[in-house]
Protein backbone atom coordinates (compact mmCIF):
# COMPACT_ATOMS: atom_id res chain seq x y z
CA UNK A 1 -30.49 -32.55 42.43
CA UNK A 2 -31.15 -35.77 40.88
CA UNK A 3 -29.67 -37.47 38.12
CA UNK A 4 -32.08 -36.27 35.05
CA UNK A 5 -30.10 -32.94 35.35
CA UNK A 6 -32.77 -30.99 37.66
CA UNK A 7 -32.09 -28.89 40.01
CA UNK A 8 -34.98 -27.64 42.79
CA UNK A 9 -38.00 -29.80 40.48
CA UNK A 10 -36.59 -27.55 37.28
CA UNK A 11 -34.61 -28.12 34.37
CA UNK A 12 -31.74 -26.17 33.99
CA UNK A 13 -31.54 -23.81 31.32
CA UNK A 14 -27.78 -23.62 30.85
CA UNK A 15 -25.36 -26.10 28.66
CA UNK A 16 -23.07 -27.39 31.75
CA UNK A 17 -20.35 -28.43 29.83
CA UNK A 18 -19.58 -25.11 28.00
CA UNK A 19 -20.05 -23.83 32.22
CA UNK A 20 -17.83 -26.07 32.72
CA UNK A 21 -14.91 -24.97 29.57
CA UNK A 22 -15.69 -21.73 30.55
CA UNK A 23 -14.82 -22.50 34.75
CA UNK A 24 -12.03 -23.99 33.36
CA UNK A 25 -10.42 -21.38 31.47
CA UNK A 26 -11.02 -18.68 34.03
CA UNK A 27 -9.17 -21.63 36.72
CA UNK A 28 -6.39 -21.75 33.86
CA UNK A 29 -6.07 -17.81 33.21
CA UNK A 30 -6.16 -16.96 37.42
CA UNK A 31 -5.00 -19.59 39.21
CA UNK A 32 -7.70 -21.23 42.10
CA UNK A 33 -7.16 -18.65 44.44
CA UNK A 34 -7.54 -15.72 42.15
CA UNK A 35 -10.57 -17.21 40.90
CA UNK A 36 -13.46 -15.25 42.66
CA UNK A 37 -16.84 -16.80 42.92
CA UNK A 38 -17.58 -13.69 40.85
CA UNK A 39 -15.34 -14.01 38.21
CA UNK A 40 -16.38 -17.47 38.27
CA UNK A 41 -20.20 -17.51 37.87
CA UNK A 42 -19.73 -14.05 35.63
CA UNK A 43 -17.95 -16.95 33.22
CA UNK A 44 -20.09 -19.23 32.88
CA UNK A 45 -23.31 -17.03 32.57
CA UNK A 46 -25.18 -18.41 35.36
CA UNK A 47 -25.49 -17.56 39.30
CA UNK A 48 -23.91 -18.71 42.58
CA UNK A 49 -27.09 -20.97 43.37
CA UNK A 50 -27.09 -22.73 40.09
CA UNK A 51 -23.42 -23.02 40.20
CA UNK A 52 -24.12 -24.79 43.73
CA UNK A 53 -26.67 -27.14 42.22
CA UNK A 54 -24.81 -28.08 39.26
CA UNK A 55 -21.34 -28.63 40.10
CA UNK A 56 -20.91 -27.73 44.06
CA UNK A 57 -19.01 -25.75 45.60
CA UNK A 58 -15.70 -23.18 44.19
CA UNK A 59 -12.95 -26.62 45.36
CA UNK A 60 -15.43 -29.21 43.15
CA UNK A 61 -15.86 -27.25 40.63
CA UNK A 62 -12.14 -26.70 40.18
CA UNK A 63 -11.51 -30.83 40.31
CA UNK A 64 -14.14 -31.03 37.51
CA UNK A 65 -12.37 -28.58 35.56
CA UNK A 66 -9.05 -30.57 36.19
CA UNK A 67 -10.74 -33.54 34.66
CA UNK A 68 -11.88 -31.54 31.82
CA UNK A 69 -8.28 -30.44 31.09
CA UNK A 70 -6.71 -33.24 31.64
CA UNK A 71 -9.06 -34.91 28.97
CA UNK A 72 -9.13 -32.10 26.65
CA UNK A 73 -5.70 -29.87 26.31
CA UNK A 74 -3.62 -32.04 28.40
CA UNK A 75 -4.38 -35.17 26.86
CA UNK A 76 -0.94 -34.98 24.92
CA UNK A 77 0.54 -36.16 28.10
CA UNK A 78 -1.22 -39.45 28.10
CA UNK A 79 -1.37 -39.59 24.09
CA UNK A 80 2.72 -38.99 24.32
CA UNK A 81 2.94 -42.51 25.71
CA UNK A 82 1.77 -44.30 22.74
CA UNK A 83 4.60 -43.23 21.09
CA UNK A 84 7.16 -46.09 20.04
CA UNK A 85 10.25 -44.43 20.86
CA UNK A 86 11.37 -42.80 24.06
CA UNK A 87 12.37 -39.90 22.40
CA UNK A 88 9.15 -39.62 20.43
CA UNK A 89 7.51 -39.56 23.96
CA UNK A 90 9.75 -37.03 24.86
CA UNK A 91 8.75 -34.82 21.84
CA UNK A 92 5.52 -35.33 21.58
CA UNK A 93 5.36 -34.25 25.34
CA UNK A 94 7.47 -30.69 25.01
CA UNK A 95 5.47 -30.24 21.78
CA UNK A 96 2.52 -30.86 23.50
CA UNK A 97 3.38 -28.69 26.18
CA UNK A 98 4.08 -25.96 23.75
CA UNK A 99 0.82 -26.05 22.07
CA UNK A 100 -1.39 -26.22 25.11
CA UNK A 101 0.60 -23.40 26.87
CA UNK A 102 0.03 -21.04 24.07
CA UNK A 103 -3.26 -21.49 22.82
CA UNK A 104 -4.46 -18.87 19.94
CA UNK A 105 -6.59 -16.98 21.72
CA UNK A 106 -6.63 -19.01 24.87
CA UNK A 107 -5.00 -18.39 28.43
CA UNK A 108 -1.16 -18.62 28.30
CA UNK A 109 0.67 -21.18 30.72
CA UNK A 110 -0.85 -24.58 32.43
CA UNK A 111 -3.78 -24.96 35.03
CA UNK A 112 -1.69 -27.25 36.78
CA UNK A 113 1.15 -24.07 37.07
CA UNK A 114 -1.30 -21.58 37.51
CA UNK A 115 -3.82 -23.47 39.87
CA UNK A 116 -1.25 -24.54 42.19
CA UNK A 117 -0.19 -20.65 43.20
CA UNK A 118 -2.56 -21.65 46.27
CA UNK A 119 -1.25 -20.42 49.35
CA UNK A 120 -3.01 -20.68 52.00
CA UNK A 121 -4.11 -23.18 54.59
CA UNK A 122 -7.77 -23.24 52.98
CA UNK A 123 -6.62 -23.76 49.23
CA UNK A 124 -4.08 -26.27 50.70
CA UNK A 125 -6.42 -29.57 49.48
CA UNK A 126 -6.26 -28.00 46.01
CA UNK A 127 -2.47 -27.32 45.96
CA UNK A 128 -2.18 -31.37 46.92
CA UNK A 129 -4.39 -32.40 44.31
CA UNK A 130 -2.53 -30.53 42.12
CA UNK A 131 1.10 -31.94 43.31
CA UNK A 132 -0.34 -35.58 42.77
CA UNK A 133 -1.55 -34.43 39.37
CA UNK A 134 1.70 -33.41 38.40
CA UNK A 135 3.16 -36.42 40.35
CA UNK A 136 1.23 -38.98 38.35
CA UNK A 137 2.40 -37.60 34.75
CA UNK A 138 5.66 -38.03 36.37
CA UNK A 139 5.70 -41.73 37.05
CA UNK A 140 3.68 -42.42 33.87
CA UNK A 141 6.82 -40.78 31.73
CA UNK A 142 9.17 -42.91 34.30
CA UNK A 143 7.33 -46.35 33.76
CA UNK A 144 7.47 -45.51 29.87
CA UNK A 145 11.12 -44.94 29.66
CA UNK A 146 11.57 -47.91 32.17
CA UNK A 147 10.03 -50.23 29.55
CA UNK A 148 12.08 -48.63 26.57
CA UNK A 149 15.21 -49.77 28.45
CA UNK A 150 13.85 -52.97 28.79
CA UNK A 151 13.13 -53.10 25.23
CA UNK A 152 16.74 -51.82 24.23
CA UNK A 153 15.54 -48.48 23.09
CA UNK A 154 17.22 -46.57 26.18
CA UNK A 155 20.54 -47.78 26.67
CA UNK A 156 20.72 -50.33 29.78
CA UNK A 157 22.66 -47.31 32.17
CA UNK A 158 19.75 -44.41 30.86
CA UNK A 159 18.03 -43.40 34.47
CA UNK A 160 14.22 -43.92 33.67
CA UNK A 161 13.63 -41.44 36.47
CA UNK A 162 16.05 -39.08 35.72
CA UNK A 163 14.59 -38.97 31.93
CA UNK A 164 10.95 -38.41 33.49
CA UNK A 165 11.81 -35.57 35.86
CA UNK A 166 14.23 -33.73 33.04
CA UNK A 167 11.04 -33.71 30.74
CA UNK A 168 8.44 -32.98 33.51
CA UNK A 169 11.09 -30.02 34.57
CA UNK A 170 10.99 -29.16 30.86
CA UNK A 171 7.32 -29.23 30.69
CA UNK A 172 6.59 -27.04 33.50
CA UNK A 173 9.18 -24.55 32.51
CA UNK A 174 7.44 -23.94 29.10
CA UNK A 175 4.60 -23.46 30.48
CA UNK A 176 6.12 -20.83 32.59
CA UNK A 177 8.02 -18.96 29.87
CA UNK A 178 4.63 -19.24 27.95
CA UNK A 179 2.84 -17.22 30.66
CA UNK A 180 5.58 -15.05 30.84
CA UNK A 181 4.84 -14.44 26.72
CA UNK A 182 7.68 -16.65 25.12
CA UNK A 183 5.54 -17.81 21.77
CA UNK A 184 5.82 -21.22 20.18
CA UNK A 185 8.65 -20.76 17.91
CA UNK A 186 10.79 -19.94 20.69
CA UNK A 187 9.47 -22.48 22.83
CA UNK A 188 10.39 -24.91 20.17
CA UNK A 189 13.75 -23.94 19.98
CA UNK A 190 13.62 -25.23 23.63
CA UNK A 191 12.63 -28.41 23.07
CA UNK A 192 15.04 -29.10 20.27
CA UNK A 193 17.96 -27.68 22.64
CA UNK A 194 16.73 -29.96 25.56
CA UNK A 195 16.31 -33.18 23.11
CA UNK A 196 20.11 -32.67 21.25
CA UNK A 197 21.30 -34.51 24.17
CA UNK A 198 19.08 -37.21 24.50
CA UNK A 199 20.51 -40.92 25.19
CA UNK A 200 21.39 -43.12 22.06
């Protein structure tokens, strides 16, 4: 395949980024192992060959649609940073996390939750990818709360880490609760319970 978007001396004659959303949300709805190649190529309107040539095989096409998410719905992770108080970042996250999980018309839940029910030993590079996805966001949240002690917006004892793992705790349990059905409103009523406490 070279660069110009041909595959086997023809053009292809599908849009691969709407493939691509479309990969994604079947990834988000069923998890990477109960994505079939089926379900899969069924999704995106094409067959198993021209998923091949175009984005390789079922464990690249699921880090492309990681990228894609993390880019498109899960961006309010790395937008929540830019926030100029620790507890902004905090709510900005859950909130974040609320809208993504329970998307009008969209799958319920997170990729990252739903991708990582991998199992076994095959999925296994997957389920790691996943755990340093998840690990990352982590010790983003931790190096922002780090600085907002520095800065005097945490007070000097506030544990940076502890902050980072309550939220990404809080994060991932929304998302669970969202697949489970929980709508926004209720999920919002979490995140102002789990932010009445935060450090002054």
């Amino acid at each position: 395949m070279s660069e110009t978007g041909k595959a086997m001396g023809r053009p292809r004659e599908f849009d691969v980024e709407q493939a691509l959303e479309r990969a994604m949300r079947v990834f988000w709805r069923r998890g990477y192992e109960g994505s079939s190649l089926t379900d899969l190529t069924a999704a995106m309107g094409i067959t198993k060959t021209s998923m091949y040539a175009a984005f390789g095989n079922k464990e690249q096409l699921f880090r492309k649609a990681l990228q894609r998410y993390g880019a498109g719905p899960a961006a309010y992770a790395t937008h929540a940073l830019e926030e100029p108080t620790a507890r902004a970042v905090a709510l900005a996250f859950l909130r974040g996390a609320v809208g993504t999980t329970t998307p009008p018309g969209g799958p319920c839940g997170c990729l990252t939750v739903q991708g990582a029910l991998a199992s076994n030993e095959e999925s296994r590079p997957v389920h790691d990818l996943l755990v340093d996805w998840r690990n990352d966001a982590g010790l983003r949240l931790e190096e922002r709360f780090r600085r907002a002690v520095d800065q005097g917006d945490l007070p000097p004892d506030a544990d940076p880490r502890r902050l980072a793992r309550f939220i990404m705790t809080m994060g991932f349990g929304i998302a669970v609760q969202a697949a489970n059905g929980l709508g926004p409103a209720e999920l919002n009523e979490m995140v102002d319970t789990a932010l009445a406490g935060w450090p002054t």
